[in-house]
N, C-alpha and C. Protein backbone atom coordinates (compact mmCIF):
# COMPACT_ATOMS: atom_id res chain seq x y z
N UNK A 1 0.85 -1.18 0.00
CA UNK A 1 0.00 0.00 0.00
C UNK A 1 0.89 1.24 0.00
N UNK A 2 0.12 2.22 -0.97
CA UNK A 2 1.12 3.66 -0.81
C UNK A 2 1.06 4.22 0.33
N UNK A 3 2.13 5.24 0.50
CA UNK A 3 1.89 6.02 1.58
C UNK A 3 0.77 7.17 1.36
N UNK A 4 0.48 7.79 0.59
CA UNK A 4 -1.00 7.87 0.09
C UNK A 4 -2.13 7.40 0.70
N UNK A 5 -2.49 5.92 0.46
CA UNK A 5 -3.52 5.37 0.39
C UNK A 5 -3.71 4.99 2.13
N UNK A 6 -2.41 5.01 2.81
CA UNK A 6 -1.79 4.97 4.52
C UNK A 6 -2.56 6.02 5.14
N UNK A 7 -2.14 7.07 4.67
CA UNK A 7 -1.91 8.21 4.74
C UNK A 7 -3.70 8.69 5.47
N UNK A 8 -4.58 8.24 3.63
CA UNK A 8 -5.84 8.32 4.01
C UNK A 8 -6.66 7.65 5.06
N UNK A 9 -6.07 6.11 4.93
CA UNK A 9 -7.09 5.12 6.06
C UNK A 9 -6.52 5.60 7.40
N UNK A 10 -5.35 6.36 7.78
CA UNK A 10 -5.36 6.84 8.81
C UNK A 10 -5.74 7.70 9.10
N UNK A 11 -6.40 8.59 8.23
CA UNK A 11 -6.86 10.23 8.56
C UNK A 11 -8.60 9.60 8.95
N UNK A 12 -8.85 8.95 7.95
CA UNK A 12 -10.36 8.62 8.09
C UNK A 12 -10.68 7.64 9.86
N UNK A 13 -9.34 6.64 9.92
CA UNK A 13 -9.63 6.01 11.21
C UNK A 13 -9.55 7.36 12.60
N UNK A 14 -8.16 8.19 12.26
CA UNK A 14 -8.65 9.34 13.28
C UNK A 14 -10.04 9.93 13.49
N UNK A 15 -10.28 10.62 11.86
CA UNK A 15 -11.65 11.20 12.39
C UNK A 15 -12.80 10.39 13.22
N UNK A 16 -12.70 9.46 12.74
CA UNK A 16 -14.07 8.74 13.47
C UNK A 16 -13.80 8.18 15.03
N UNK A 17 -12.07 8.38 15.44
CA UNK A 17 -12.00 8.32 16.71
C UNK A 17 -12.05 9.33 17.38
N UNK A 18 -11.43 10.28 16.80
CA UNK A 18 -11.76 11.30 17.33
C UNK A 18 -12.82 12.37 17.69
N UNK A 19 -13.64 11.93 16.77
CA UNK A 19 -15.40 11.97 16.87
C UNK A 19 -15.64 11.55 17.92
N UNK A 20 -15.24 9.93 18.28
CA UNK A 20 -16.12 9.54 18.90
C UNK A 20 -15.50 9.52 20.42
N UNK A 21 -14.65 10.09 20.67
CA UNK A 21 -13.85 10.69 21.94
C UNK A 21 -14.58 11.84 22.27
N UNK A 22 -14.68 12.75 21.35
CA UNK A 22 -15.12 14.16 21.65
C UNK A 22 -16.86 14.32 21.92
N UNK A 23 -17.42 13.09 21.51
CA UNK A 23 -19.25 13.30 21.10
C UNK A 23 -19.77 12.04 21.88
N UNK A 24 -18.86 10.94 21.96
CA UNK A 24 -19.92 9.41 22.48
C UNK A 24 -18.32 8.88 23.61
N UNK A 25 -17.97 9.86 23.99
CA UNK A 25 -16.85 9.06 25.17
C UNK A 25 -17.22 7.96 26.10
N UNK A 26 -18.73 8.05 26.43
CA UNK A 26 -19.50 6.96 27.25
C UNK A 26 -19.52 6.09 26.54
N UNK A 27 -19.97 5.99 25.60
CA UNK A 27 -19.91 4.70 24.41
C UNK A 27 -18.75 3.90 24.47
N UNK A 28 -17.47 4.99 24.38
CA UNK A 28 -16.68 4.10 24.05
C UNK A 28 -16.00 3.52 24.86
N UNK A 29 -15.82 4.30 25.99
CA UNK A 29 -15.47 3.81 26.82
C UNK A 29 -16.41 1.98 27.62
N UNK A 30 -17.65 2.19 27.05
CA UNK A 30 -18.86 1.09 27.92
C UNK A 30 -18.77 0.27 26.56
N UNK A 31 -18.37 0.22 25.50
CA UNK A 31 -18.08 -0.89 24.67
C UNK A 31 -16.29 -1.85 25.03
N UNK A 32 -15.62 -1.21 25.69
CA UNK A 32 -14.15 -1.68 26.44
C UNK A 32 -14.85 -2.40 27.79
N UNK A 33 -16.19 -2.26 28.51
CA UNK A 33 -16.26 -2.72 29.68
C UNK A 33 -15.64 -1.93 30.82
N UNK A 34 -15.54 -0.38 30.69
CA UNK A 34 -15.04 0.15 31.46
C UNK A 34 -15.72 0.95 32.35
N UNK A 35 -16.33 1.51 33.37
CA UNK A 35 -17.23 2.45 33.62
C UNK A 35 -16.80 3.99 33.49
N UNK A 36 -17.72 4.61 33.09
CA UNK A 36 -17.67 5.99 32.54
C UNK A 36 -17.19 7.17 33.77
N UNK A 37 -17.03 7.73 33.81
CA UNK A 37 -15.99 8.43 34.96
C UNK A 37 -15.91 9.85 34.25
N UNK A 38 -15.85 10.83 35.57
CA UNK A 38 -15.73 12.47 35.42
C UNK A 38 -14.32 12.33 34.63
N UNK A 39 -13.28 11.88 35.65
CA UNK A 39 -12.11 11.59 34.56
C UNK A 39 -11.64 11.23 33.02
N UNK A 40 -12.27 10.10 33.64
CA UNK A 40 -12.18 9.36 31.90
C UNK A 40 -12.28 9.97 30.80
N UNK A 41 -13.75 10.45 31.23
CA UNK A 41 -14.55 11.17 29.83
C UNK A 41 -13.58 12.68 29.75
N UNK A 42 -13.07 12.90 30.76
CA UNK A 42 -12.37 14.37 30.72
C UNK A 42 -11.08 14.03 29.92
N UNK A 43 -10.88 12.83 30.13
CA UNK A 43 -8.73 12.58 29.39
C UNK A 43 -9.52 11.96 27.78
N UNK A 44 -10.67 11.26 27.87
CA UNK A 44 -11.11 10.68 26.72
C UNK A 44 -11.29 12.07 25.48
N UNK A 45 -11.95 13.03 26.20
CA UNK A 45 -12.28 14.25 25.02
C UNK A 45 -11.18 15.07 25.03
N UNK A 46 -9.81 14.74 25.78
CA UNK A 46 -8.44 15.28 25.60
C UNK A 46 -7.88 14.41 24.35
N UNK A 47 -8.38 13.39 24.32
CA UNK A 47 -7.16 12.16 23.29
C UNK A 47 -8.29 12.78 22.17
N UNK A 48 -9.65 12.87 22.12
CA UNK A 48 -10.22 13.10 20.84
C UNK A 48 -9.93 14.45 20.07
N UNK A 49 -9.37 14.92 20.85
CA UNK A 49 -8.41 15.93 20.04
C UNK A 49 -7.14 15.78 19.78
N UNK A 50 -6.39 14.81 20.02
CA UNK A 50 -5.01 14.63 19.34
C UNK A 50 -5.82 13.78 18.36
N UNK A 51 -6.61 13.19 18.31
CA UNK A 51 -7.08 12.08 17.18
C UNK A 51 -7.39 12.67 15.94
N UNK A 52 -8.02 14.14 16.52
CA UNK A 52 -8.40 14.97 14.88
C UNK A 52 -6.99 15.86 14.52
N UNK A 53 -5.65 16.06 15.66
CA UNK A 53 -4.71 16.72 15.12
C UNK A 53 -3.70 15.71 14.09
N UNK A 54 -4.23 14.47 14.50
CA UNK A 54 -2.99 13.03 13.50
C UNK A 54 -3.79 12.98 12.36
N UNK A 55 -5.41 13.30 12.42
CA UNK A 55 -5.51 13.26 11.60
C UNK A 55 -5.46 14.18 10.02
N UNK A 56 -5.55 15.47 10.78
CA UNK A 56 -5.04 16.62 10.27
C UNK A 56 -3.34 16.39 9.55
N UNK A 57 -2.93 16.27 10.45
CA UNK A 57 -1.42 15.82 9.83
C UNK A 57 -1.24 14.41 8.56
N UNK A 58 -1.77 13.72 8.78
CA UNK A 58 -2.24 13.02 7.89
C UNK A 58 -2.70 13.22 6.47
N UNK A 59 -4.02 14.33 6.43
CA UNK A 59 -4.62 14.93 5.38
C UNK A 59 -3.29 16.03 4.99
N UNK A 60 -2.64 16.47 5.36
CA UNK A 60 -2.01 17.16 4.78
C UNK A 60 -0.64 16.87 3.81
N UNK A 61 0.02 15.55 4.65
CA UNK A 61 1.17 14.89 4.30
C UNK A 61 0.53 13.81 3.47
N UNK A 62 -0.18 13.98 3.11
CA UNK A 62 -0.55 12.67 2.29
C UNK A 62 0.01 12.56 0.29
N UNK A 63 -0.04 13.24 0.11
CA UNK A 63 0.60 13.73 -1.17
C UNK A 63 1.89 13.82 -1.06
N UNK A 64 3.02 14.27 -0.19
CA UNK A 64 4.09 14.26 -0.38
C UNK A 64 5.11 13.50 -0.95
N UNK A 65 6.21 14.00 -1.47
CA UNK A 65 7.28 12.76 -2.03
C UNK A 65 8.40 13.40 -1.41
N UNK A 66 8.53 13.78 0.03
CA UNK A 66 9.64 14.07 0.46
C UNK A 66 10.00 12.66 1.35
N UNK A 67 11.17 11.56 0.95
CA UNK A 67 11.77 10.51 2.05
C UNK A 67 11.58 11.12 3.12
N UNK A 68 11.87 12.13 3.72
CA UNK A 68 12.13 12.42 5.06
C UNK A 68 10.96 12.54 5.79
N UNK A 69 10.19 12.95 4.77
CA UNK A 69 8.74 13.32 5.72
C UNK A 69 7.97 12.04 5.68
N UNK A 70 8.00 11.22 4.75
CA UNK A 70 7.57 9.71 4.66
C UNK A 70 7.57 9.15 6.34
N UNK A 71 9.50 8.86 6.14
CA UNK A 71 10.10 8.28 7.03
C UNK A 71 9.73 8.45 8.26
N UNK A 72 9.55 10.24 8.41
CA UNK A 72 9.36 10.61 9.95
C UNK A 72 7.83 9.95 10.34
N UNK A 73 6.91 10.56 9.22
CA UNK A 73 5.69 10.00 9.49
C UNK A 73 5.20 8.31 9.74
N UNK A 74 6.07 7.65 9.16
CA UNK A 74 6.12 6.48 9.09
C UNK A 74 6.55 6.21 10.60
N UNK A 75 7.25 6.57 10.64
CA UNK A 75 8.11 6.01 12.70
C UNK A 75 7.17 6.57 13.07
N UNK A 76 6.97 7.36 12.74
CA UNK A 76 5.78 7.40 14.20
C UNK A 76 4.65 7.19 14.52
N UNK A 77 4.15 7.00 13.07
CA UNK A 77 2.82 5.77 12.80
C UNK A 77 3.10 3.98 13.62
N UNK A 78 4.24 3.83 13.21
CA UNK A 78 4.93 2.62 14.03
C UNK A 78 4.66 2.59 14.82
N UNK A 79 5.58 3.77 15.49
CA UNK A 79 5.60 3.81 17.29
C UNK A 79 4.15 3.95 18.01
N UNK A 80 3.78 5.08 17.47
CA UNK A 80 2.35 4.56 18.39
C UNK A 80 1.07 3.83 18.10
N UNK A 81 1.49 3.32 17.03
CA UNK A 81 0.58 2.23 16.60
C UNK A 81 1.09 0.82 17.73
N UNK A 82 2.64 0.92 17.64
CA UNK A 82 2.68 -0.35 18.52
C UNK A 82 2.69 -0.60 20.12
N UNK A 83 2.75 1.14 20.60
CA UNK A 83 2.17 1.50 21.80
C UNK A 83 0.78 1.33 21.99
N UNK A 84 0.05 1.90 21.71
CA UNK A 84 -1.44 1.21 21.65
C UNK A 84 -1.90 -0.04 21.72
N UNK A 85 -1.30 -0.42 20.52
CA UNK A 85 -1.29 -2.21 20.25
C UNK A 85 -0.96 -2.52 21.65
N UNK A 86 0.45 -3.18 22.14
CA UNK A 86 0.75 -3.07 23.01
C UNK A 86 -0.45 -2.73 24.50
N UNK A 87 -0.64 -1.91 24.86
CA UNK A 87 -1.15 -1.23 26.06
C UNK A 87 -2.22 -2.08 25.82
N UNK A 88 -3.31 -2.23 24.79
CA UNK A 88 -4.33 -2.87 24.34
C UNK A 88 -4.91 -4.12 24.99
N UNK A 89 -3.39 -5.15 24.24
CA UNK A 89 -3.48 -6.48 24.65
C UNK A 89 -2.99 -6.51 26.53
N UNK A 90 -2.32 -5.58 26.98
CA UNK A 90 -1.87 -5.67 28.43
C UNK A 90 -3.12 -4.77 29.24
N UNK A 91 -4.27 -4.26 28.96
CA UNK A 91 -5.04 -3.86 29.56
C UNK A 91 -5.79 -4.98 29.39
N UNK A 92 -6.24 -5.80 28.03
CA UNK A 92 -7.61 -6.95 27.76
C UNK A 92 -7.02 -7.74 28.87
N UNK A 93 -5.41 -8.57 29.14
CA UNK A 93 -4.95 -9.42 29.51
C UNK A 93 -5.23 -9.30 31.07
N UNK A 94 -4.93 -7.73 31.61
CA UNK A 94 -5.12 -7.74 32.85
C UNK A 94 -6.85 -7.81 33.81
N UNK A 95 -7.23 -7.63 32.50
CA UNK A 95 -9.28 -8.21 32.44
C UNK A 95 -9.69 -6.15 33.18
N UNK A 96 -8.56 -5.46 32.73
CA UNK A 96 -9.12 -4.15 33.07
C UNK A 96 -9.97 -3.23 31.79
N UNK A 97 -10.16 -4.18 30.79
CA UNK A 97 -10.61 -3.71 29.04
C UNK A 97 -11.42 -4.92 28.59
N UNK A 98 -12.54 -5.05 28.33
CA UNK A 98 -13.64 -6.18 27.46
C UNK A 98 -13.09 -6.24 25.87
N UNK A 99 -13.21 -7.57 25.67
CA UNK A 99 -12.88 -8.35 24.39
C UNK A 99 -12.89 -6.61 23.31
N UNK A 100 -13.55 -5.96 23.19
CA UNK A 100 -14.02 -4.98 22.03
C UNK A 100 -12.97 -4.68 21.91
N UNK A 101 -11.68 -4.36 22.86
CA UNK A 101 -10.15 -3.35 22.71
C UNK A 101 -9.55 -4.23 21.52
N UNK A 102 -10.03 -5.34 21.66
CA UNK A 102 -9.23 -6.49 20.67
C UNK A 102 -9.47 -5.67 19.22
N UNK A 103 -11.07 -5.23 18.98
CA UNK A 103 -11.18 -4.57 17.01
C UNK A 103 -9.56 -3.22 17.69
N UNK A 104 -10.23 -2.62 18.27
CA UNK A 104 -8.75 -1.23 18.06
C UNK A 104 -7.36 -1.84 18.22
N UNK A 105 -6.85 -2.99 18.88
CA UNK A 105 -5.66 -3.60 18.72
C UNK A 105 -5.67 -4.50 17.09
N UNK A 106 -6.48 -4.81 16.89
CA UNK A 106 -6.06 -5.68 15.42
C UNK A 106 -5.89 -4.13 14.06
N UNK A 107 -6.72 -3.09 14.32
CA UNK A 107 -6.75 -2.01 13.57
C UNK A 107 -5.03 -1.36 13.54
N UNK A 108 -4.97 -1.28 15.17
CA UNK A 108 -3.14 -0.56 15.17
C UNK A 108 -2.47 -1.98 15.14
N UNK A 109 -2.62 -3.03 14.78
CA UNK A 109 -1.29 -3.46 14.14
C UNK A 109 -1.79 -3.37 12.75
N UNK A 110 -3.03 -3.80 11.79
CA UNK A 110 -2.87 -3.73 10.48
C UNK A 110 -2.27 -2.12 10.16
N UNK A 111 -2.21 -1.44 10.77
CA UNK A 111 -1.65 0.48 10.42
C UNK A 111 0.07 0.23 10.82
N UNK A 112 0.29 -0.84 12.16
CA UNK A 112 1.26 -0.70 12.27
C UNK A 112 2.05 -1.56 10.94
N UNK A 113 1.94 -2.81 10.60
CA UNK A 113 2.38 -3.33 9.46
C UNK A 113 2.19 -2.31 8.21
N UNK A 114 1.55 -2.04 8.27
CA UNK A 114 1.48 -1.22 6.85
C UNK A 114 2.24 0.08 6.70
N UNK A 115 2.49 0.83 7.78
CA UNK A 115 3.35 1.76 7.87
C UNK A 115 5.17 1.30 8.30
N UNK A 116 4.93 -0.11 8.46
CA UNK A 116 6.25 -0.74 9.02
C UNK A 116 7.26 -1.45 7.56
N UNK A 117 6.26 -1.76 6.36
CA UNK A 117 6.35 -2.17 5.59
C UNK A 117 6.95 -0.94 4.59
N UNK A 118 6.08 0.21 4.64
CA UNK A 118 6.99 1.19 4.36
C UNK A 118 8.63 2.07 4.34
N UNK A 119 8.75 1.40 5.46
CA UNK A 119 9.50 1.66 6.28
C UNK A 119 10.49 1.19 5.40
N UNK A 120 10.57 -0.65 5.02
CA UNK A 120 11.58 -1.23 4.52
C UNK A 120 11.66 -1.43 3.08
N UNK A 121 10.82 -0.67 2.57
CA UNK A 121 10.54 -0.47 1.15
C UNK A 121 11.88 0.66 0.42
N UNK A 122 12.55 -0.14 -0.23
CA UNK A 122 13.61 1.17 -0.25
C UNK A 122 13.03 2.36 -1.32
N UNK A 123 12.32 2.17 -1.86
CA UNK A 123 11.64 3.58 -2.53
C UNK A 123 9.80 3.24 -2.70
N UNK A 124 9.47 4.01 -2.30
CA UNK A 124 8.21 4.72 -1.77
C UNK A 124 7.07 4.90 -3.33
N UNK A 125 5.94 3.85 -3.02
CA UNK A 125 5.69 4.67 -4.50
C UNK A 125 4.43 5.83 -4.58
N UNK A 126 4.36 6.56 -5.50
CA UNK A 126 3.64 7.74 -4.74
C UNK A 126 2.45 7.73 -4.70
């Protein structure tokens, strides 16, 4: 997959998280099995705004043919794709997150492979 076509399914997976951080935080949080909290919902409609700023960054870098900006964007699609991932399966495991975290952990590794794959692609196609 291009970095393009990356580029987009990650802008589109932000918006709709970040939607749904900022508008249905109870939701999402009560589809994880978690109970809804003054907190929660307060750090939840904090992350739904980094969700619409990646995705912003996203829509914008998406056209580019600069390696560097690829690259950068790429690591760090990685990295916190595999932080998430990660945290995901060690929150389901510790039974503090319901089976559902499992769709957003299988989502950040297919983003993380696909941006990881980039990675080792020695030229980028546009």
């Amino acid at each position: 997959m291009s970095f393009h076509a990356l580029a987009i399914v990650t802008c589109i997976a932000a918006v709709l998280l970040g939607a749904g951080w900022l508008f249905a935080g109870r939701l999402m949080l009560q589809r994880w099995r978690i109970e809804p909290s003054v907190g929660a919902l307060l750090v939840g409609r904090r992350i739904g705004a980094v969700y619409l700023g990646v995705a912003l960054l996203c829509i914008l870098v998406r056209s580019t043919t600069s390696v560097e900006l690829i690259t950068s964007v790429s690591l760090f699609a990685v990295l916190v794709n595999a932080l998430l991932a990660g945290l995901g399966l060690y929150e389901y495991r510790a039974r503090r997150a319901g089976p559902a975290i499992l769709v957003s952990v299988a989502v950040e590794l297919l983003l993380l492979l696909g941006f990881g794959t980039l990675l080792l692609t020695p030229v980028w196609p546009a």
